[in-house]
Protein backbone atom coordinates (compact mmCIF):
# COMPACT_ATOMS: atom_id res chain seq x y z
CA UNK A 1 -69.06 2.01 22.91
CA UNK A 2 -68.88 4.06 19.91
CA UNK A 3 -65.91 4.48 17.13
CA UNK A 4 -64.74 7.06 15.38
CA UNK A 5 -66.70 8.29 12.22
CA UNK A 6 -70.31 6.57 13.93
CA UNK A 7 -73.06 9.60 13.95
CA UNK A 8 -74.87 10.22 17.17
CA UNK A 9 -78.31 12.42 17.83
CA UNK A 10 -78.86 15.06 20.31
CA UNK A 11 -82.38 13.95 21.99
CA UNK A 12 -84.34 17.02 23.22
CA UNK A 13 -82.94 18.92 26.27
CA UNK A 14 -79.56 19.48 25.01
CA UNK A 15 -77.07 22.18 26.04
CA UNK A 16 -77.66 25.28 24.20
CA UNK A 17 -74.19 24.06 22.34
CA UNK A 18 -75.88 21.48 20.52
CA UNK A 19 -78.88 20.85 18.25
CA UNK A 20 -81.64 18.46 19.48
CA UNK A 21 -82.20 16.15 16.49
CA UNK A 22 -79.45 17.25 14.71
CA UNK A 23 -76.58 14.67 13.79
CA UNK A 24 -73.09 14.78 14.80
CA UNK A 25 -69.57 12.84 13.86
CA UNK A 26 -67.15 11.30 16.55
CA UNK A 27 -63.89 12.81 16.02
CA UNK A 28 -62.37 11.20 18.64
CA UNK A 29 -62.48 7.73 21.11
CA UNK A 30 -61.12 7.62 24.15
CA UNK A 31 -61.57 5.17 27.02
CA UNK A 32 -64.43 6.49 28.18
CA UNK A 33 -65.83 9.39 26.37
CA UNK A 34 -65.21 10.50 22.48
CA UNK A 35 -64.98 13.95 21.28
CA UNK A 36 -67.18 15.75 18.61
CA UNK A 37 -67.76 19.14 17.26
CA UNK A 38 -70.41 21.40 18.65
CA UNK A 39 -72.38 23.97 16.86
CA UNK A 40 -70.08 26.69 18.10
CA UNK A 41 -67.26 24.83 16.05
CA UNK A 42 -65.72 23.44 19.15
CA UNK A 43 -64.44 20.28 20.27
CA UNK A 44 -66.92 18.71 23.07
CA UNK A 45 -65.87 15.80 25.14
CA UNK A 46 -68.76 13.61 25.71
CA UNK A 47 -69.98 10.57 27.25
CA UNK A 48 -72.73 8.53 25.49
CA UNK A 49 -74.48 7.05 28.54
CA UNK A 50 -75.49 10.54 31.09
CA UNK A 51 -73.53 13.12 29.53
CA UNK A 52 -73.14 16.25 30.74
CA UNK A 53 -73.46 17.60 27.32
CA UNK A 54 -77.08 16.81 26.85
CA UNK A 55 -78.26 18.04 30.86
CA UNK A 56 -77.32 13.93 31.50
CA UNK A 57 -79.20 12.16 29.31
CA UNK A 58 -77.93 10.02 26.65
CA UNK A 59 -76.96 9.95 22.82
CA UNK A 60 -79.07 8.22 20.49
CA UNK A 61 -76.78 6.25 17.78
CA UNK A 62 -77.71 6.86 14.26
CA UNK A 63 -77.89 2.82 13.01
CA UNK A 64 -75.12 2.73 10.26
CA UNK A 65 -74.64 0.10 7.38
CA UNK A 66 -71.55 -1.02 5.15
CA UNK A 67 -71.88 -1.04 1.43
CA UNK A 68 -71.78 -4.95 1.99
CA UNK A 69 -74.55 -5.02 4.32
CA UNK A 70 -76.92 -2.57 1.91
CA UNK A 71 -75.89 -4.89 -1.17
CA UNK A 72 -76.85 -7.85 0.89
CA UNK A 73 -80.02 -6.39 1.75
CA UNK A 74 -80.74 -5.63 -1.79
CA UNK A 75 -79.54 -9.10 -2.86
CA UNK A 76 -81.88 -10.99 -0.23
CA UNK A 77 -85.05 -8.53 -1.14
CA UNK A 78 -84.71 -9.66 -4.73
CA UNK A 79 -84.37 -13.39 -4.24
CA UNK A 80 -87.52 -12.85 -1.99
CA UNK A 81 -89.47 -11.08 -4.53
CA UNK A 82 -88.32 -13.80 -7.39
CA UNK A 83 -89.31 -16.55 -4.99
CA UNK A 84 -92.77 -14.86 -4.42
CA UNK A 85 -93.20 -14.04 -8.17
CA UNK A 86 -96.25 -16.84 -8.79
CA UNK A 87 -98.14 -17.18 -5.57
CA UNK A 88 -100.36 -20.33 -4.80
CA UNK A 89 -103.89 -19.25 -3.28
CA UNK A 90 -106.08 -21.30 -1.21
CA UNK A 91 -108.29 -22.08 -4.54
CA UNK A 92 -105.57 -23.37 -6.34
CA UNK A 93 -105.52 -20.63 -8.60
CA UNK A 94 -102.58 -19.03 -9.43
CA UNK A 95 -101.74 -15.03 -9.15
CA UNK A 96 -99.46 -13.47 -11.55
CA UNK A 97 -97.50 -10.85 -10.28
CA UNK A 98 -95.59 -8.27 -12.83
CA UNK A 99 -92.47 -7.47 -11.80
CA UNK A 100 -91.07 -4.14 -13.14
CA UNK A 101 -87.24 -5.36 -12.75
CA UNK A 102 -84.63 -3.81 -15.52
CA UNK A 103 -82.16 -6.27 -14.94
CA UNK A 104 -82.36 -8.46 -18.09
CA UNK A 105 -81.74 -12.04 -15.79
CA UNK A 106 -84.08 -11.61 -13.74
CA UNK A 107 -86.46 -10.80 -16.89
CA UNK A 108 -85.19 -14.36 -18.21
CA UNK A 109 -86.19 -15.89 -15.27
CA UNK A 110 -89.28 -14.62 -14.84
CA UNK A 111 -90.37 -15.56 -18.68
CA UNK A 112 -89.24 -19.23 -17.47
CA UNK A 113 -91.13 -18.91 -14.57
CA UNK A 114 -94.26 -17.93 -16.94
CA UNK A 115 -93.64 -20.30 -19.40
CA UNK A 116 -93.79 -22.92 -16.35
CA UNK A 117 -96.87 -21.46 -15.16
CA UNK A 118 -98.85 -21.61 -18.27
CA UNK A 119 -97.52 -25.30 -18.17
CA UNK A 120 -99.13 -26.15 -15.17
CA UNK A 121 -102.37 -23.91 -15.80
CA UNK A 122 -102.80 -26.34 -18.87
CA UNK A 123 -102.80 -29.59 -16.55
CA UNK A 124 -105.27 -27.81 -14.11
C-alpha cells in the first residue's frame, strides 16, 4: 500500500484528468484507496491496483530513498572504489588507477596505498 507524500506515475491510457508519465503526490491514505490531485486541481480518489482513474490499470510507484539510504549508498560506492584502487591482473602486474577524489582522507589513503605498491613492485 502506499503512504502519504510517496509519488506515483500515470502509465499510458489515463483519464483525460491525468497526465500519462507525469508524477503525482498522495495527499491522502485511506483503507483502501488514497487521494491525489488531478490536473484539473481536484482531489481524485484512487486505487493503486485497477483504478478507475487510469481506464483500470494500475499506478506505477516512483522508487523513493531517505537521505540515510542515499548517504549509505554513497558511503558503500566509495569503500568499493578504495578497495578496487590497485587491481591484481592475471600477469601479476599491477594497474594503477587515479582516483579524482577531493576529500583529503581518502587522498591520504590512497598515497599509502601507493607508497605500498611501489613497495611490493620493488620485491617483484
Amino acid at each position: 500500500m502506499v503512504k502519504k507524500g510517496d509519488i506515483l506515475i500515470a502509465p499510458e491510457g489515463c483519464e483525460d484528468n491525468l497526465t500519462a508519465g507525469k508524477e503525482y503526490e498522495v495527499l491522502k491514505v485511506y483503507t483502501h484507496t488514497f487521494k491525489i490531485l488531478s490536473d484539473l486541481k481536484s482531489e481524485s480518489i484512487c486505487k493503486i491496483k485497477n483504478c478507475p482513474n487510469l481506464e483500470g490499470q494500475d499506478w506505477i510507484i516512483k522508487p523513493s530513498y531517505s537521505k540515510q539510504q542515499a548517504e549509505q549508498v554513497i558511503k558503500d560506492y566509495n569503500e568499493f572504489t578504495i578497495g578496487c584502487y590497485i587491481l591484481y591482473n592475471s600477469d601479476k602486474k599491477f594497474i594503477n588507477h587515479k582516483f579524482s577524489e577531493e576529500n583529503k582522507e581518502v587522498k591520504e589513503q590512497i598515497q599509502q596505498l601507493e607508497n605500498e605498491l611501489e613497495k611490493l613492485k620493488s620485491k617483484l
